[in-house]
C-alpha atoms as a PDB file:
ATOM      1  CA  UNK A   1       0.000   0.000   0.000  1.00  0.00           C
ATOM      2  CA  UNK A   2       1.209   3.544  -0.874  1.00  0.00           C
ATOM      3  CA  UNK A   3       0.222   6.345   1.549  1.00  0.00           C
ATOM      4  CA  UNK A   4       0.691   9.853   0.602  1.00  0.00           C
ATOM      5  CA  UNK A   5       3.252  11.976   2.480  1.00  0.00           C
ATOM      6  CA  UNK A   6       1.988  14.663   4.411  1.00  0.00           C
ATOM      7  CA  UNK A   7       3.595  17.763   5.932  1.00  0.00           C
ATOM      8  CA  UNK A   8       1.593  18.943   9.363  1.00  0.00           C
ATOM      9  CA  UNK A   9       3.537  21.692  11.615  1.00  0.00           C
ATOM     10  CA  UNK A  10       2.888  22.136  15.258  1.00  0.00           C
ATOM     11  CA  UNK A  11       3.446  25.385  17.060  1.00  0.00           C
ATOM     12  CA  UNK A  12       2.496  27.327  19.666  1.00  0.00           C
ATOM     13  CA  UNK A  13       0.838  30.543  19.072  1.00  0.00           C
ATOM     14  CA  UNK A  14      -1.791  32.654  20.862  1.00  0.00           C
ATOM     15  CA  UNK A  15      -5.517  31.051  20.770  1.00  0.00           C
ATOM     16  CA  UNK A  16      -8.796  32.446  20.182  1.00  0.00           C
ATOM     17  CA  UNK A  17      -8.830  33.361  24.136  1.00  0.00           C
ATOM     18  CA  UNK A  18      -5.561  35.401  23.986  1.00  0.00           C
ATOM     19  CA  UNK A  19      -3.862  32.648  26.005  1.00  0.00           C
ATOM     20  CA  UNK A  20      -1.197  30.125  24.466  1.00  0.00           C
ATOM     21  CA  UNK A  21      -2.645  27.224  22.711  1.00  0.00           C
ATOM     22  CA  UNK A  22      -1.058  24.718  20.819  1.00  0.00           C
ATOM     23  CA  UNK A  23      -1.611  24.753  16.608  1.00  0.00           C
ATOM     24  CA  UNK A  24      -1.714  22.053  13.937  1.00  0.00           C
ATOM     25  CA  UNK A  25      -1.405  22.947  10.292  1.00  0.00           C
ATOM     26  CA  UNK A  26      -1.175  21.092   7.248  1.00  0.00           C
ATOM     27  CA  UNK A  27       0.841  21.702   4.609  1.00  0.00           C
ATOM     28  CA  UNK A  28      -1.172  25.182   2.614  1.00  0.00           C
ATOM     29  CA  UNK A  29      -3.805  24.800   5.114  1.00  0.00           C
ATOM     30  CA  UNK A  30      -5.178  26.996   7.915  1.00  0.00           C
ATOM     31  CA  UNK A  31      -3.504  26.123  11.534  1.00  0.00           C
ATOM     32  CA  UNK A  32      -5.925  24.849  13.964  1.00  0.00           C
ATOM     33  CA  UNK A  33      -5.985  25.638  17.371  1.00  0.00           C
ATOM     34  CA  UNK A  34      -5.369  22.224  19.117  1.00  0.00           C
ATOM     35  CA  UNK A  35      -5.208  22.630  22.871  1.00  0.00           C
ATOM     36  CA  UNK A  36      -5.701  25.837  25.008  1.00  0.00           C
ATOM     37  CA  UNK A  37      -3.144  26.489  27.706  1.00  0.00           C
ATOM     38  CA  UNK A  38       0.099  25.114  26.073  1.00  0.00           C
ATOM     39  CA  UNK A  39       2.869  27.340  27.062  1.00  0.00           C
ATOM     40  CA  UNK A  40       6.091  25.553  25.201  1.00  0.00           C
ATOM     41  CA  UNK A  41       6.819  22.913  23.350  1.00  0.00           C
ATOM     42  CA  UNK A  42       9.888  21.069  22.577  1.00  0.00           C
ATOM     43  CA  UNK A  43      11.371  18.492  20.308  1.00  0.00           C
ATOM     44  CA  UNK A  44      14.501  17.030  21.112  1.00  0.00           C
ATOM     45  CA  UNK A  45      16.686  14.348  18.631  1.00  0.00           C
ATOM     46  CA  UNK A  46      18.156  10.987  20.220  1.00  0.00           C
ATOM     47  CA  UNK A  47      21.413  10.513  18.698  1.00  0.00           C
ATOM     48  CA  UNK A  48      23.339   7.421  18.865  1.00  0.00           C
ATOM     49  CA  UNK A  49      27.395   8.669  18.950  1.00  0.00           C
ATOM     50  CA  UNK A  50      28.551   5.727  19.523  1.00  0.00           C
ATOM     51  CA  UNK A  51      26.889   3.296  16.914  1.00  0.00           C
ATOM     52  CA  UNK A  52      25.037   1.020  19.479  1.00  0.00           C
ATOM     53  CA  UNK A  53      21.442   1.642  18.209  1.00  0.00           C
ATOM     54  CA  UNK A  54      20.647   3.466  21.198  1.00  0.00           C
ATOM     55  CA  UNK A  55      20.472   7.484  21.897  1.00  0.00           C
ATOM     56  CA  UNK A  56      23.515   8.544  23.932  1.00  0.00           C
ATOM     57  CA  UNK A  57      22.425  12.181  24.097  1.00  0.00           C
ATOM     58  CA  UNK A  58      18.961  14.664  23.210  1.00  0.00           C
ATOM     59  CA  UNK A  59      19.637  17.692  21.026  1.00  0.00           C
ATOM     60  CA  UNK A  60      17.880  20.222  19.385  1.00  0.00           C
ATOM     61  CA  UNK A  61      17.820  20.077  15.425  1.00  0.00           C
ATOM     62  CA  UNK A  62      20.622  22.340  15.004  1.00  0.00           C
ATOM     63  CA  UNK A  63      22.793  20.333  16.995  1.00  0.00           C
ATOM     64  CA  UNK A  64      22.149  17.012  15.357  1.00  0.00           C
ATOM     65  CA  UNK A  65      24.878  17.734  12.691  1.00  0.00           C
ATOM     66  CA  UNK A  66      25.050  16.870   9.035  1.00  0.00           C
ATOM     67  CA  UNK A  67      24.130  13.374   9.784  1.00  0.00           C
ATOM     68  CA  UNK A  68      20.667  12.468  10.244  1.00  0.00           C
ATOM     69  CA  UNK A  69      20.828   9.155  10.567  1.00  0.00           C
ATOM     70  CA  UNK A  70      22.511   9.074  13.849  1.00  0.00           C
ATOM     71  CA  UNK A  71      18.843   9.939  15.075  1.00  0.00           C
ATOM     72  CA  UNK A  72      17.047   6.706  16.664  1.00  0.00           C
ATOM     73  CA  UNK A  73      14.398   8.450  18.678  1.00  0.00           C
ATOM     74  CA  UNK A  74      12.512  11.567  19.343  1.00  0.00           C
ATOM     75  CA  UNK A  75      11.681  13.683  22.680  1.00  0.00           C
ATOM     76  CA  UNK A  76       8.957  15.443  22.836  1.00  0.00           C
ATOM     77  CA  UNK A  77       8.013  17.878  25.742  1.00  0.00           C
ATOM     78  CA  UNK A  78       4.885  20.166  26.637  1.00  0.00           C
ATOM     79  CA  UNK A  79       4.375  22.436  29.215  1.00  0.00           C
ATOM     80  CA  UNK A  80       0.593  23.063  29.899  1.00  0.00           C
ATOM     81  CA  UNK A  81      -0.974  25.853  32.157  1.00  0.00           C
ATOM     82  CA  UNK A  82      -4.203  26.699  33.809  1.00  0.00           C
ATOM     83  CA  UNK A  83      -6.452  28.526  31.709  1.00  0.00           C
ATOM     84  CA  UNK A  84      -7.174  30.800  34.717  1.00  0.00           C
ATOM     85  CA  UNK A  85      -4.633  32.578  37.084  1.00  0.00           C
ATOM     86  CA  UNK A  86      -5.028  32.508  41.182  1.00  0.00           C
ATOM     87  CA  UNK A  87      -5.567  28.968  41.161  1.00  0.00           C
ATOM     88  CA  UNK A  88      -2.689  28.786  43.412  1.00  0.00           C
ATOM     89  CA  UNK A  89      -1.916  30.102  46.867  1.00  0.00           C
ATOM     90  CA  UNK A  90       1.887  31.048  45.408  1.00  0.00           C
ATOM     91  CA  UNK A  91       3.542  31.422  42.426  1.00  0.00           C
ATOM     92  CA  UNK A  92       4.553  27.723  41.742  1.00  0.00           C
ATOM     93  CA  UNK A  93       8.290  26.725  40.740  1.00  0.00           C
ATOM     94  CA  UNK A  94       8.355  24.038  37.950  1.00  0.00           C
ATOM     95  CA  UNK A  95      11.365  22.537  35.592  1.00  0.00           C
ATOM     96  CA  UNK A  96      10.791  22.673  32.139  1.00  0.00           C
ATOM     97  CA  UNK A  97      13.467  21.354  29.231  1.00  0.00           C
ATOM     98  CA  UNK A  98      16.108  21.731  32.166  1.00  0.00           C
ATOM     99  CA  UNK A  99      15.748  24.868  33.283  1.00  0.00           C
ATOM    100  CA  UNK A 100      13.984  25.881  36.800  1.00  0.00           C
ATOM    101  CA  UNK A 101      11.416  28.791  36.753  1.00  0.00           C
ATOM    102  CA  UNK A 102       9.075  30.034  39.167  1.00  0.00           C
ATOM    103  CA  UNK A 103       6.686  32.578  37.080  1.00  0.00           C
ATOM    104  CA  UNK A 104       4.844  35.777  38.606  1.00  0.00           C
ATOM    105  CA  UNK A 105       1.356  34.563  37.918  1.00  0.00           C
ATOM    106  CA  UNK A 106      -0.230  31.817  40.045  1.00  0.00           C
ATOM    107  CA  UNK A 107      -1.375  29.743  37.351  1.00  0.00           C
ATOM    108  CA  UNK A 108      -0.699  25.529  38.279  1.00  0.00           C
ATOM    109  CA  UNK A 109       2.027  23.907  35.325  1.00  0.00           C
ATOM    110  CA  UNK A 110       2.250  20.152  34.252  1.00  0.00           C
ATOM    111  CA  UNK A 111       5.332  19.243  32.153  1.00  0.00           C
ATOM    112  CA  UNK A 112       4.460  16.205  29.909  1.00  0.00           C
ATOM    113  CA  UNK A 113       6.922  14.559  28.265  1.00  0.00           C
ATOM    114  CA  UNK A 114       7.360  11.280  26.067  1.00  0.00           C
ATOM    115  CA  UNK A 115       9.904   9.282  24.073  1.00  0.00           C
ATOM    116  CA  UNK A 116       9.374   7.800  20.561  1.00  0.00           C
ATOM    117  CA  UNK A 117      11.713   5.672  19.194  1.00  0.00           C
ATOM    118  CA  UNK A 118      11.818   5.863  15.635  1.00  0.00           C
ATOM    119  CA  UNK A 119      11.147   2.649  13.805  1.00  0.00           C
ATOM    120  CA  UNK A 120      13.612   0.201  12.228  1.00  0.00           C
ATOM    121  CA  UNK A 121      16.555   2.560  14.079  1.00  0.00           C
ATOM    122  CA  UNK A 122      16.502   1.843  17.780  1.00  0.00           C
ATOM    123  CA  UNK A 123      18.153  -1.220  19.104  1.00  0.00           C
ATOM    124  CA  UNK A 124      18.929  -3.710  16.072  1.00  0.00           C
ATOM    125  CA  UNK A 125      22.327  -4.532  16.604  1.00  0.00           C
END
């Protein structure tokens, strides 16, 4: 069976509430508005540096080098806030792609993150 390749972009972008909301577009089509309340979003490249099959390191895409095949799996990582502010007593610290922040608002944060290994690439030695 031959499927068609399609191009879809994510970002994040301001939603129809004024608040951050994450966006799905196809390739020449209009970007819809996903999910309300998603801050950031990063994508991070497993490469395999030492030819074991297995990531030994997460990078962004300009890091990954000239070699794109080194890449056996992708990270990717959300952060998600409240819709509305004062939920919480305090501003609330949270980590998000390594680095520690503690905002001024008092909205509540979840990081979600998840690993995908990409097929045919990860562990076949």
């Amino acid at each position: 069976m031959v499927i068609e390749l399609q191009t879809v972009t994510y970002s994040i972008g301001n939603g129809a509430s004024g608040l951050p909301a994450l966006f799905r577009q196809e390739f020449n089509g209009a970007a819809q508005e996903l999910v309300e309340g998603v801050q950031d979003m990063q994508v991070l490249y497993g490469i395999d540096s030492d030819n074991d099959q297995f990531p030994n390191q997460y990078v962004t895409s300009n890091n990954v080098g000239p070699n794109f095949q080194n890449v056996v799996s992708i990270r990717i990582m959300l952060l998600l806030q409240s819709i509305d502010d004062f939920v919480a007593d305090d501003p609330q610290t949270y980590t998000f792609n390594g680095a520690t922040t503690t905002p001024a608002d008092r909205r509540l944060r979840q990081v979600f993150t998840t690993t995908i290994a990409l097929r045919n690439r990860i562990g076949t030695s």
